[in-house]
Every structure is written in C-alpha cells, then in structure tokens.
Protein backbone atom coordinates (compact mmCIF):
# COMPACT_ATOMS: atom_id res chain seq x y z
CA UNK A 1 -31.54 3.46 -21.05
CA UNK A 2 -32.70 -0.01 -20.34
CA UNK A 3 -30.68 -2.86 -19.93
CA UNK A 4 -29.50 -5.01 -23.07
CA UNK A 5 -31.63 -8.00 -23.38
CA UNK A 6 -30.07 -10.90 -21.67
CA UNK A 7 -27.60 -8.89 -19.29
CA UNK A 8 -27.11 -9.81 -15.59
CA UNK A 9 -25.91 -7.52 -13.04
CA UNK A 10 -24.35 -10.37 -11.68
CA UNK A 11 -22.45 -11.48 -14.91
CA UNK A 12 -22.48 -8.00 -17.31
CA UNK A 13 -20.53 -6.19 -14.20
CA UNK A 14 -17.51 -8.45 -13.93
CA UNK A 15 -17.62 -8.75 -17.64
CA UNK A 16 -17.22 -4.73 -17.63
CA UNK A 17 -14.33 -4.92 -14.90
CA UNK A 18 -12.82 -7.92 -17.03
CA UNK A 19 -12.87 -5.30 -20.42
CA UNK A 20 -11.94 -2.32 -18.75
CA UNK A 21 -8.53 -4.11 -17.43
CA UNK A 22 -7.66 -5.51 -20.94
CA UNK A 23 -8.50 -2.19 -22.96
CA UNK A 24 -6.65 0.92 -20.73
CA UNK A 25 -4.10 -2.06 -20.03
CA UNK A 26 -3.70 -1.94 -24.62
CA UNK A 27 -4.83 1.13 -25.04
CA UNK A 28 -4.57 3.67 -21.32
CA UNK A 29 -6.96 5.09 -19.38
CA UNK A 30 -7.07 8.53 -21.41
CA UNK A 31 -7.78 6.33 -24.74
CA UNK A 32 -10.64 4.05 -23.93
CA UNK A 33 -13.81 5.77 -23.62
CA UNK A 34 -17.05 3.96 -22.03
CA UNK A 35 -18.53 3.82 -25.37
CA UNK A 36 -15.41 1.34 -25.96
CA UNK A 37 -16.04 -0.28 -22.92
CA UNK A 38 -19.87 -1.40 -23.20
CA UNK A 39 -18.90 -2.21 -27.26
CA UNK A 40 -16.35 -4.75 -26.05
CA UNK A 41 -18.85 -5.75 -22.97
CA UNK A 42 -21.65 -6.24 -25.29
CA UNK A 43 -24.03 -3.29 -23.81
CA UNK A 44 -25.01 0.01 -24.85
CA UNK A 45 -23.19 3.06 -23.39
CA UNK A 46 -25.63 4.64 -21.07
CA UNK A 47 -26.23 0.69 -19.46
CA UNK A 48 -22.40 0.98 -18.34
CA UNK A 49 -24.06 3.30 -15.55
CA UNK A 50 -25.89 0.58 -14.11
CA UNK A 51 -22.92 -1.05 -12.97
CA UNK A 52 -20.07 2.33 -12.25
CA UNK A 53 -20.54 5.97 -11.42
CA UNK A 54 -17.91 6.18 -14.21
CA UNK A 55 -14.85 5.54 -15.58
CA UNK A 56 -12.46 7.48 -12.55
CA UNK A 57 -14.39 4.73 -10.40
CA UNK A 58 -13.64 1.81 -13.01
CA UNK A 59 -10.21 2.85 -12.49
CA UNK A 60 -10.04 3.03 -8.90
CA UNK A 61 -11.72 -0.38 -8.19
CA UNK A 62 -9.50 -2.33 -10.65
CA UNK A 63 -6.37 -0.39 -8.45
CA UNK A 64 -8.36 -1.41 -5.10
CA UNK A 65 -9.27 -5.02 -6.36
CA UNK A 66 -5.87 -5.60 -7.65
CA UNK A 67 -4.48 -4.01 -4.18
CA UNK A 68 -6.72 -5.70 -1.80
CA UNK A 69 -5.92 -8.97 -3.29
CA UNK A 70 -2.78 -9.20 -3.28
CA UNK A 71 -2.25 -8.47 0.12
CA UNK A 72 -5.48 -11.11 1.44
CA UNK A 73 -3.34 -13.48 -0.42
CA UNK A 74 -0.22 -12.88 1.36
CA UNK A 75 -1.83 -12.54 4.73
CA UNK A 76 -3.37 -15.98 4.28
CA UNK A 77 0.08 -17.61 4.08
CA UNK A 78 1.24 -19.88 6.55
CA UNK A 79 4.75 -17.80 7.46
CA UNK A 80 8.28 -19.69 8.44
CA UNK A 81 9.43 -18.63 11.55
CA UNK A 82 12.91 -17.27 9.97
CA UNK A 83 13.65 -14.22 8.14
CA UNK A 84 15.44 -15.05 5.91
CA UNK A 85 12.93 -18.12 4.68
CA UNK A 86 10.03 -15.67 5.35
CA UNK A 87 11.70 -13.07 2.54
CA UNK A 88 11.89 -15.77 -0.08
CA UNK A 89 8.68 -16.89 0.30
CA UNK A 90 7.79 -13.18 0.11
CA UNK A 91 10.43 -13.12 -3.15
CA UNK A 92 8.69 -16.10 -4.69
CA UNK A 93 4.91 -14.97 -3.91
CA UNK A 94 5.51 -11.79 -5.51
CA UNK A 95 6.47 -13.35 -8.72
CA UNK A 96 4.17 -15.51 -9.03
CA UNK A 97 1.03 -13.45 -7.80
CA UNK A 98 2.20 -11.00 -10.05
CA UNK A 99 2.78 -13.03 -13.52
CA UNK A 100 -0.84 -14.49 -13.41
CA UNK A 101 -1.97 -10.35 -13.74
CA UNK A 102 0.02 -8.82 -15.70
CA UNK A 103 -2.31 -6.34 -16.50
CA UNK A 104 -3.88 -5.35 -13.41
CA UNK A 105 0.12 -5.00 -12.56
CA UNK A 106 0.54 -2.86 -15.40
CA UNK A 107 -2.42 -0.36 -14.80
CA UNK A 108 -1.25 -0.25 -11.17
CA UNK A 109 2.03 1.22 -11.67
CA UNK A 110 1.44 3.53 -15.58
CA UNK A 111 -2.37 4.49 -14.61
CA UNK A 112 -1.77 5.91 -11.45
CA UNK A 113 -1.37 9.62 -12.83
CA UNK A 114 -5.01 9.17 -13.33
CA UNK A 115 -6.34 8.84 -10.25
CA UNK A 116 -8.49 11.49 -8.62
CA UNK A 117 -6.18 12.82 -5.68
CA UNK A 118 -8.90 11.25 -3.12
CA UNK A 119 -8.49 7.94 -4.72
CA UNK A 120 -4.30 8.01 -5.31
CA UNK A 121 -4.46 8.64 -1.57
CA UNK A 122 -6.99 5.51 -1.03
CA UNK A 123 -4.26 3.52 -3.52
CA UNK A 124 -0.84 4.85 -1.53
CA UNK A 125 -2.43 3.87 1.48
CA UNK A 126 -2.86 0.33 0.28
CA UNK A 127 0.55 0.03 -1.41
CA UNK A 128 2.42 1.01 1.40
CA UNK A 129 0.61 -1.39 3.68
CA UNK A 130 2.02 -4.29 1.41
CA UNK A 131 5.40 -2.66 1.78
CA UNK A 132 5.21 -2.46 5.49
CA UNK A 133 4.98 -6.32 5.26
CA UNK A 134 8.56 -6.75 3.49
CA UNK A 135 9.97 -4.30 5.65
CA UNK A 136 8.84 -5.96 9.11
CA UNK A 137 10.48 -8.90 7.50
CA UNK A 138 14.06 -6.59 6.84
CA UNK A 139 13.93 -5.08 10.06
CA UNK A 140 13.36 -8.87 11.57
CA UNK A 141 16.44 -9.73 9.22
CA UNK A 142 18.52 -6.92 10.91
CA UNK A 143 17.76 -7.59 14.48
CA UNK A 144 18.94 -10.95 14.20
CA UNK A 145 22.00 -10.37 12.02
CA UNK A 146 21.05 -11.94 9.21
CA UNK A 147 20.27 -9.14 7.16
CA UNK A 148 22.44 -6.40 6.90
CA UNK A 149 20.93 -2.70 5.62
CA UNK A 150 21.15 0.47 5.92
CA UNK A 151 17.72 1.61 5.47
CA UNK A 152 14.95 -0.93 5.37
CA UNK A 153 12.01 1.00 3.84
CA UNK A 154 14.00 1.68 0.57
CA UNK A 155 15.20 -1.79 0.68
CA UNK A 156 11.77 -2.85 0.62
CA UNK A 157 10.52 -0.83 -1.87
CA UNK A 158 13.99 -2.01 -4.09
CA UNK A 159 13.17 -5.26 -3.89
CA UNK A 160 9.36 -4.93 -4.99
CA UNK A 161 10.44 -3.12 -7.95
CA UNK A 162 12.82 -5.88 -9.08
CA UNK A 163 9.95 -8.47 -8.62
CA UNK A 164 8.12 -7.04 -10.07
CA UNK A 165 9.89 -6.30 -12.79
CA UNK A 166 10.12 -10.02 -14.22
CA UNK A 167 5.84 -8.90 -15.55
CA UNK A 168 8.10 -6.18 -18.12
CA UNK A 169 10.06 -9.79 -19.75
CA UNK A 170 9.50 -12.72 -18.68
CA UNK A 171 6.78 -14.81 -21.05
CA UNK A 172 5.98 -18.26 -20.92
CA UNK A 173 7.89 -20.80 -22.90
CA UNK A 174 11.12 -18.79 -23.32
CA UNK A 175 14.42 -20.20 -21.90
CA UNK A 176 13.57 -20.58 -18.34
CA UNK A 177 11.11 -21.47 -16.12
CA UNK A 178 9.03 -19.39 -14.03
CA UNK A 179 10.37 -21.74 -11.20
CA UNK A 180 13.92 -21.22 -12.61
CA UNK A 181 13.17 -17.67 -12.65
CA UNK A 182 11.95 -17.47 -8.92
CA UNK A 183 15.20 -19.09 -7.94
CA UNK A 184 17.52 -16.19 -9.32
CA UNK A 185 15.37 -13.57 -8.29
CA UNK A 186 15.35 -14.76 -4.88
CA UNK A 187 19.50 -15.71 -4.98
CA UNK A 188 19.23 -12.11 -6.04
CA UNK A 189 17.02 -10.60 -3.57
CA UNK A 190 19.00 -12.76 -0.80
CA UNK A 191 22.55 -11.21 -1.67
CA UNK A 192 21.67 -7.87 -1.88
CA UNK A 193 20.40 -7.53 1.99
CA UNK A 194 22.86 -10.44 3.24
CA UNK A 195 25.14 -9.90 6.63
CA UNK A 196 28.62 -9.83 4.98
C-alpha cells in the first residue's frame, strides 16, 4: 500500500511508537490490533509495515526503548562517593524517571507475558543490568558497615518494586508532593537496609 499523503518516516514512526504505548498501555497488547494502531496514527493498516515488522516488534522496542533509557540516564549521573548518598539518589531517580512514564512503566512490568521468548530474554537481560547497579551500591553499603543485609540481590530487586510502586498511586495534585513523596520513600528505602 502506499504511504498516506503527507506522512514522514521521520514523524509517522514516532507517532506509531507514541500510539502503540498509550493504546496496549488502556487497552493490552492482546486487545489493540494494528488496524487500531494506524486509525489512531492517522495511516492505513498495511502503511504500519513501513515503519515495524509487526506488532511482537512494536512491543519489544517500546520494552527496549523504555529499558535502554532508563539506564543511559542513570549512567550519566554524576555519583556521590558514599553509599548511602549514592542509594538515595538511586531512590529518588527511580521515582522520578519513573512518574514522567507511567505507561512505558506499566507495559514493562503487565506486557511482558507477551514477549516472544527471544525477546523476554533480550528484556531480562536489560532489567537485570539496572538491578546490578542498586546492588553494587548494597554490596558497597555492606562492606563498609553501613548497610546491613542478608542478601543483596533480593534487596535490590525489593527496593525497585517499592519505587516503583508510587506509578500504581501517586497522581499529581493529591496531598503530597512528588518531592514530599521522594523523601519517605527514600526514609523508607534507608531503614530497611540500615546497620542496626
């Protein structure tokens, strides 16, 4: 099929990314078809394959995207040189990264069932590199005493889930802050790997 009249590969592809993340993030993967995506895009069906293979690789590149990015944008962050400030920066990144895509965040943890198991491989690998990065920062904790835990890979992986966990509630404009918010998560994630 040709190409709708006045479509760009450089601005009708994003624009397909940017409507596949809001529709399986309403709707899930198994409900939106491509004939959904290209209505909401502005395109006819069959032009969809000009910019994806198909929808498994939609999928997988929001996943990657989402995955990539998060952890360029930690690894471009100027680190303190102690543990314990190094995990609440970590504590406050995470937060904040996390509440300006709430649904990339949302597709990354309910859509991964969906994946191909080639491309849930490609996403684990990806994930667990992030978590490697909070547990160097545990076992750092450990060595110098400041930290106390018994095992620092599910510590890690404990303390991503209850970041991440402010997307499920927290909304703008409700009681406190996302500042405020940041604050008790991290008094939070401080006490539970503290030396006693």
């Amino acid at each position: 099929m040709a190409r709708t009249s006045g479509s760009h590969a450089d601005k009708t592809g994003p624009r397909v990314s940017q409507a596949a993340l809001s529709l399986f993030a309403q709707h899930g993967y198994a409900a939106v078809s491509m004939r959904k995506i290209a209505g909401e895009v502005g395109v006819q069906a069959g032009a969809l394959y000009n910019y994806i293979p198909d929808k498994q690789s939609l999928l997988f590149g929001l996943m990657q995207t989402h995955m990539q990015d998060l952890s360029d944008a930690w690894q471009k962050l100027d680190k303190p040189d102690q543990p314990v400030d190094q995990l609440e920066q970590f504590s406050r990144f995470h937060i904040r990264f996390h509440h300006a895509r709430q649904d990339a965040v949302f597709i990354s943890y309910m859509e991964l069932r969906n994946l191909t198991p080639e491309n849930f491989k490609a996403i684990e690998i990806l994930r667990s590199d992030y978590e490697t990065e909070v547990e160097k920062i545990l076992k750092a904790g450990v060595a110098t005493g400041a930290f106390q835990v018994a095992d620092t890979k599910i510590a890690a992986m404990a303390l991503i889930a209850m970041l991440t966990g402010v997307n499920t509630w927290f909304r703008e404009g409700g009681r406190l802050s996302l500042s405020e918010i940041e604050t008790i998560y991290w008094d939070m994630a401080r006490k539970a790997v503290a030396a006693s």
